[in-house]
PDB file of N, CA and C in Angstrom:
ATOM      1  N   UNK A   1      27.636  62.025 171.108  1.00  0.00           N
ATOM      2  CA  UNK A   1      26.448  61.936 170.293  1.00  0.00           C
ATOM      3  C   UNK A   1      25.839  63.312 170.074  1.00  0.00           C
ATOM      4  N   UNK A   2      25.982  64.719 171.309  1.00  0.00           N
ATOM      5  CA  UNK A   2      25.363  65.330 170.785  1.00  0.00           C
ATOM      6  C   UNK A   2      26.016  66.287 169.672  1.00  0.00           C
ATOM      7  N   UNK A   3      26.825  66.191 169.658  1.00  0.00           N
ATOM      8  CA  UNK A   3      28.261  66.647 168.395  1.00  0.00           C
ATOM      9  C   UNK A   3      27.581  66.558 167.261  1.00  0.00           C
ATOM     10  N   UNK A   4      27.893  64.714 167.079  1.00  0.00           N
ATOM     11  CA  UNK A   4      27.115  64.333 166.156  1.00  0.00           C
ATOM     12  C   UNK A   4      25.500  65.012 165.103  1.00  0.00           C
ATOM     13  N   UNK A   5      24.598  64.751 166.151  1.00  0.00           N
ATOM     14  CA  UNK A   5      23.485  65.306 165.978  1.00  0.00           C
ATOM     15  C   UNK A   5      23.590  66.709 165.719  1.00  0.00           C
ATOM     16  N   UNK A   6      24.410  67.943 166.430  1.00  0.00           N
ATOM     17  CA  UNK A   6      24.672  69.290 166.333  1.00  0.00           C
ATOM     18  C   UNK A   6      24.857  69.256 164.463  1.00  0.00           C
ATOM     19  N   UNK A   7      26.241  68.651 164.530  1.00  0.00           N
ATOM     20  CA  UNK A   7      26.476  68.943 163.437  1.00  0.00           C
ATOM     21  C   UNK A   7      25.718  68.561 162.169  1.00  0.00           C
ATOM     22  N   UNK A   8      25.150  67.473 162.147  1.00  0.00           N
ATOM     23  CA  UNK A   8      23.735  67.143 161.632  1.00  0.00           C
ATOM     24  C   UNK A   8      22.514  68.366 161.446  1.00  0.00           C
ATOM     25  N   UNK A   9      22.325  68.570 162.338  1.00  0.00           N
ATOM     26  CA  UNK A   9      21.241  69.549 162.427  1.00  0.00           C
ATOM     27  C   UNK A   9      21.581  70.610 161.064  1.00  0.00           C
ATOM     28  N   UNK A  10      22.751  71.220 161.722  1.00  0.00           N
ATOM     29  CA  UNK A  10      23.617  72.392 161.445  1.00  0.00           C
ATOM     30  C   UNK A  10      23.832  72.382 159.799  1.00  0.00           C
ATOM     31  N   UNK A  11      24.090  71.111 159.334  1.00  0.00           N
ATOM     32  CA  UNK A  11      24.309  71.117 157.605  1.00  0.00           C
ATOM     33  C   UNK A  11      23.141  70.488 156.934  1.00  0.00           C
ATOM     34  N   UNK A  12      22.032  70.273 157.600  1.00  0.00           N
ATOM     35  CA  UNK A  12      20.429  69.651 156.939  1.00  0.00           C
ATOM     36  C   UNK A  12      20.832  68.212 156.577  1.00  0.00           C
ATOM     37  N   UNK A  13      21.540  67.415 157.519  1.00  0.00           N
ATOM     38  CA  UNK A  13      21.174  65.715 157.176  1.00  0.00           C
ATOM     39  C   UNK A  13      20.526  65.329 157.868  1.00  0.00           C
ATOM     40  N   UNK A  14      20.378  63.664 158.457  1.00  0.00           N
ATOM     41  CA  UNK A  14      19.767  62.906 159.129  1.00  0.00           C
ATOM     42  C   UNK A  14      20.446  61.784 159.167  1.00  0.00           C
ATOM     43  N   UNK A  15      20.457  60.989 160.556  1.00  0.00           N
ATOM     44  CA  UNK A  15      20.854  59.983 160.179  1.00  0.00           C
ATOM     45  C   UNK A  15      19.838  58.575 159.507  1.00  0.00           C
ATOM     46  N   UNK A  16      20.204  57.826 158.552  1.00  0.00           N
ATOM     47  CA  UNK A  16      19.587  57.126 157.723  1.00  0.00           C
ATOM     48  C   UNK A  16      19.612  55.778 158.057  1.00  0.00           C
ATOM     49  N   UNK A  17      19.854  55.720 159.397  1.00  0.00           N
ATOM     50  CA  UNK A  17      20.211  53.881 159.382  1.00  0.00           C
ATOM     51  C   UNK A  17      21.021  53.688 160.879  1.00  0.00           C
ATOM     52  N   UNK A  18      21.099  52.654 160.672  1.00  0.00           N
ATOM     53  CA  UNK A  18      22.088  51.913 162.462  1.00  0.00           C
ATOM     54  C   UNK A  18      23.836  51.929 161.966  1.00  0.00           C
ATOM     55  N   UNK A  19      23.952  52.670 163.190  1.00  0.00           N
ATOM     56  CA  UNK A  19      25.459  53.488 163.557  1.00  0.00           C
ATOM     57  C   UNK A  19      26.094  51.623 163.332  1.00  0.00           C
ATOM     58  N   UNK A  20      27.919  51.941 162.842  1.00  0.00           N
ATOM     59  CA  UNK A  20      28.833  50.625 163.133  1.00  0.00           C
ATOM     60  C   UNK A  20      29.880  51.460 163.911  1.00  0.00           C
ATOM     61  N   UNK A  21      30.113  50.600 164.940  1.00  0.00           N
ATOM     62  CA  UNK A  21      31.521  51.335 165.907  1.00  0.00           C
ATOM     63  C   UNK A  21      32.934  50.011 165.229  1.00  0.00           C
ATOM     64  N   UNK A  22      33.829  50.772 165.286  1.00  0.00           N
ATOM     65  CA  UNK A  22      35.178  50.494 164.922  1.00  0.00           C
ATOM     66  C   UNK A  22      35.848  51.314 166.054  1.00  0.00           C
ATOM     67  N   UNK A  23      36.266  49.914 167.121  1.00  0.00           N
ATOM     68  CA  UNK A  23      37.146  49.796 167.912  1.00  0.00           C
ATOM     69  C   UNK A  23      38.598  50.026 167.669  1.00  0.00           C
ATOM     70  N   UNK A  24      39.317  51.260 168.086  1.00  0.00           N
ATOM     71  CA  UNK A  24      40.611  51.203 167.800  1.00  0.00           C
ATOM     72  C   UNK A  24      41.465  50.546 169.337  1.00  0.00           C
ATOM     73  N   UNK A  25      40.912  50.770 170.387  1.00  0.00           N
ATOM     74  CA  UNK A  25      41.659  50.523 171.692  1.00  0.00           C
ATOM     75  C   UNK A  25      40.863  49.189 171.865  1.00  0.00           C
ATOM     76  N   UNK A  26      42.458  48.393 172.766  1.00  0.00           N
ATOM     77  CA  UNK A  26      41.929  46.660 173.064  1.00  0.00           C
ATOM     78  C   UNK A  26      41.374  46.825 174.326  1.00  0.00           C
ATOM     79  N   UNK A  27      39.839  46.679 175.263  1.00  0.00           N
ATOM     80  CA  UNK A  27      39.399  46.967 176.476  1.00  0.00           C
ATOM     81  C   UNK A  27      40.225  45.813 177.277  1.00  0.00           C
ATOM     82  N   UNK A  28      41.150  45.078 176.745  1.00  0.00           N
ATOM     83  CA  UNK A  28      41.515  44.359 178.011  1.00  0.00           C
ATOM     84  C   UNK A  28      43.373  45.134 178.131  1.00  0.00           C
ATOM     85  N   UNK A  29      43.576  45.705 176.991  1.00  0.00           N
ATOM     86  CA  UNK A  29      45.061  46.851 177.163  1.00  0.00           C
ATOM     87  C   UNK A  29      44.604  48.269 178.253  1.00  0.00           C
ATOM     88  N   UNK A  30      43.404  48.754 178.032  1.00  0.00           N
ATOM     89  CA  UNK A  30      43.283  50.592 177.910  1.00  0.00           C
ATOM     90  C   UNK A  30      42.317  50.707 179.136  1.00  0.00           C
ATOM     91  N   UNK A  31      42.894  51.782 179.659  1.00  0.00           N
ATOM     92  CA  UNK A  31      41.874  52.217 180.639  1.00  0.00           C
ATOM     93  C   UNK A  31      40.428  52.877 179.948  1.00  0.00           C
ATOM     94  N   UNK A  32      39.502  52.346 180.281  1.00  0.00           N
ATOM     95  CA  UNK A  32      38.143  52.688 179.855  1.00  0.00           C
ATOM     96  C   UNK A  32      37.705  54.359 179.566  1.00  0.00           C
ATOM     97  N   UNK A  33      38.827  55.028 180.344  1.00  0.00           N
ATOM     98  CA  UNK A  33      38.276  56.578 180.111  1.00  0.00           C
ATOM     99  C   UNK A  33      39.397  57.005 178.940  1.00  0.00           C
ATOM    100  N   UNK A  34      40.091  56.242 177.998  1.00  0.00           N
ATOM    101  CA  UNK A  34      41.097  56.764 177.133  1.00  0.00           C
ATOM    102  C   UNK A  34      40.533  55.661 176.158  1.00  0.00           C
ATOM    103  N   UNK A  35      39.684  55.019 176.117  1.00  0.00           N
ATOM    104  CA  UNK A  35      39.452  54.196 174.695  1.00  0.00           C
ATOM    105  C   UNK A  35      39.150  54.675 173.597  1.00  0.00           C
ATOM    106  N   UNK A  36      39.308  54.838 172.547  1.00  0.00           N
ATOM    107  CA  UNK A  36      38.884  55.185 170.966  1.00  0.00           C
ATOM    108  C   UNK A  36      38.078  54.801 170.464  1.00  0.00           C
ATOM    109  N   UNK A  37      37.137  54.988 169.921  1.00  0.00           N
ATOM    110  CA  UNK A  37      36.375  54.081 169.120  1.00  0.00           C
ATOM    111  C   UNK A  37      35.310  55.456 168.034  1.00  0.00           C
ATOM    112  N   UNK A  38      35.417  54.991 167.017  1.00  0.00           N
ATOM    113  CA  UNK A  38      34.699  55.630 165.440  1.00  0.00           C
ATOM    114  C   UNK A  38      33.584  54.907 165.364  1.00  0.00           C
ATOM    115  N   UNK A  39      32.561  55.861 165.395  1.00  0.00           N
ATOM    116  CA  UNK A  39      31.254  55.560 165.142  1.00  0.00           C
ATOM    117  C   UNK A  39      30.734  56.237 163.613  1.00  0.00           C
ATOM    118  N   UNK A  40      30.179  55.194 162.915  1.00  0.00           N
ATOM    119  CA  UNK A  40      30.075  55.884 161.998  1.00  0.00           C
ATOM    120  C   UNK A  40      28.457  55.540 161.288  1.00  0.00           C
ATOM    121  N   UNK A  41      27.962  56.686 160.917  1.00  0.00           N
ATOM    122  CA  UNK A  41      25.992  56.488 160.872  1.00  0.00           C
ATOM    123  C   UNK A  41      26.316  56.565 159.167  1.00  0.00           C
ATOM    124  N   UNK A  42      25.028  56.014 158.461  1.00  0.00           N
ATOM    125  CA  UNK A  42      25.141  56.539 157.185  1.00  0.00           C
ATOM    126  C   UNK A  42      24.232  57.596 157.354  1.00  0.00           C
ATOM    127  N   UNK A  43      24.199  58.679 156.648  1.00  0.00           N
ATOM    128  CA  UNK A  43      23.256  59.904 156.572  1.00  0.00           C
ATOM    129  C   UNK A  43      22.465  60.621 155.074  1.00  0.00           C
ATOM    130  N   UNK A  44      21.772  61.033 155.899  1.00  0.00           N
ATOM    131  CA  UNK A  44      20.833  61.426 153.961  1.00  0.00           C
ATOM    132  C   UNK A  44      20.647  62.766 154.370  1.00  0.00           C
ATOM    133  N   UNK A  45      20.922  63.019 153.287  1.00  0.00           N
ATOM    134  CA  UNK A  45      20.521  64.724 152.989  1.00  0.00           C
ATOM    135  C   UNK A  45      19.068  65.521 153.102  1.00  0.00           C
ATOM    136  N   UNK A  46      18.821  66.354 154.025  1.00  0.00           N
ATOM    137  CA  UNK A  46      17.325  66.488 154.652  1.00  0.00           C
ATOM    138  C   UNK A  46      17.043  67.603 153.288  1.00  0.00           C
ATOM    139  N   UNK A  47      15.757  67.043 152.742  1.00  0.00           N
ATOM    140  CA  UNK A  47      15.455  67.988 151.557  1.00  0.00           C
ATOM    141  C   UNK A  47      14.725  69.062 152.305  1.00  0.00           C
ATOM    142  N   UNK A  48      14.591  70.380 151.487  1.00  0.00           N
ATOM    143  CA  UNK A  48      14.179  71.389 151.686  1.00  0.00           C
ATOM    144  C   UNK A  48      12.915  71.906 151.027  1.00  0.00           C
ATOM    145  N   UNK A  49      11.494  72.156 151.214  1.00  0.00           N
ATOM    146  CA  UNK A  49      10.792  72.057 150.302  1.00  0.00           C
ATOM    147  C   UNK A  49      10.557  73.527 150.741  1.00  0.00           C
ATOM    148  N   UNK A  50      10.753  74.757 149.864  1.00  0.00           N
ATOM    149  CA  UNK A  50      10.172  76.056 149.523  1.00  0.00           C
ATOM    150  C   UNK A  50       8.800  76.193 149.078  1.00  0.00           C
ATOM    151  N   UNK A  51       8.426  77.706 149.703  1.00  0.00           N
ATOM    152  CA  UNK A  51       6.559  77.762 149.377  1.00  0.00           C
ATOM    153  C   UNK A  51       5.739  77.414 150.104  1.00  0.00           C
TER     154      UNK A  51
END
């Protein structure tokens, strides 16, 4: 998450809404410290107001 947010910061977005995770590993196959999973936020572009 703080990746996330870093890189956020770093290019002026935000996140705009509630994260969806997409599970690639089955928790009853994978050991818990090798699971996958894509989180994905929608984000809005942080405006910039000059002056």
């Amino acid at each position: 998450m703080e990746q996330i947010e870093h890189y956020l910061a770093e290019h002026k977005y935000r996140i705009a809404g509630l994260h969806h995770e997409i599970y690639l590993s089955d928790p009853r196959k994978v050991e818990p410290s090798i699971m996958k999973t894509i989180l994905r936020y929608p984000i809005q572009e942080i405006e910039v107001v000059e002056g």
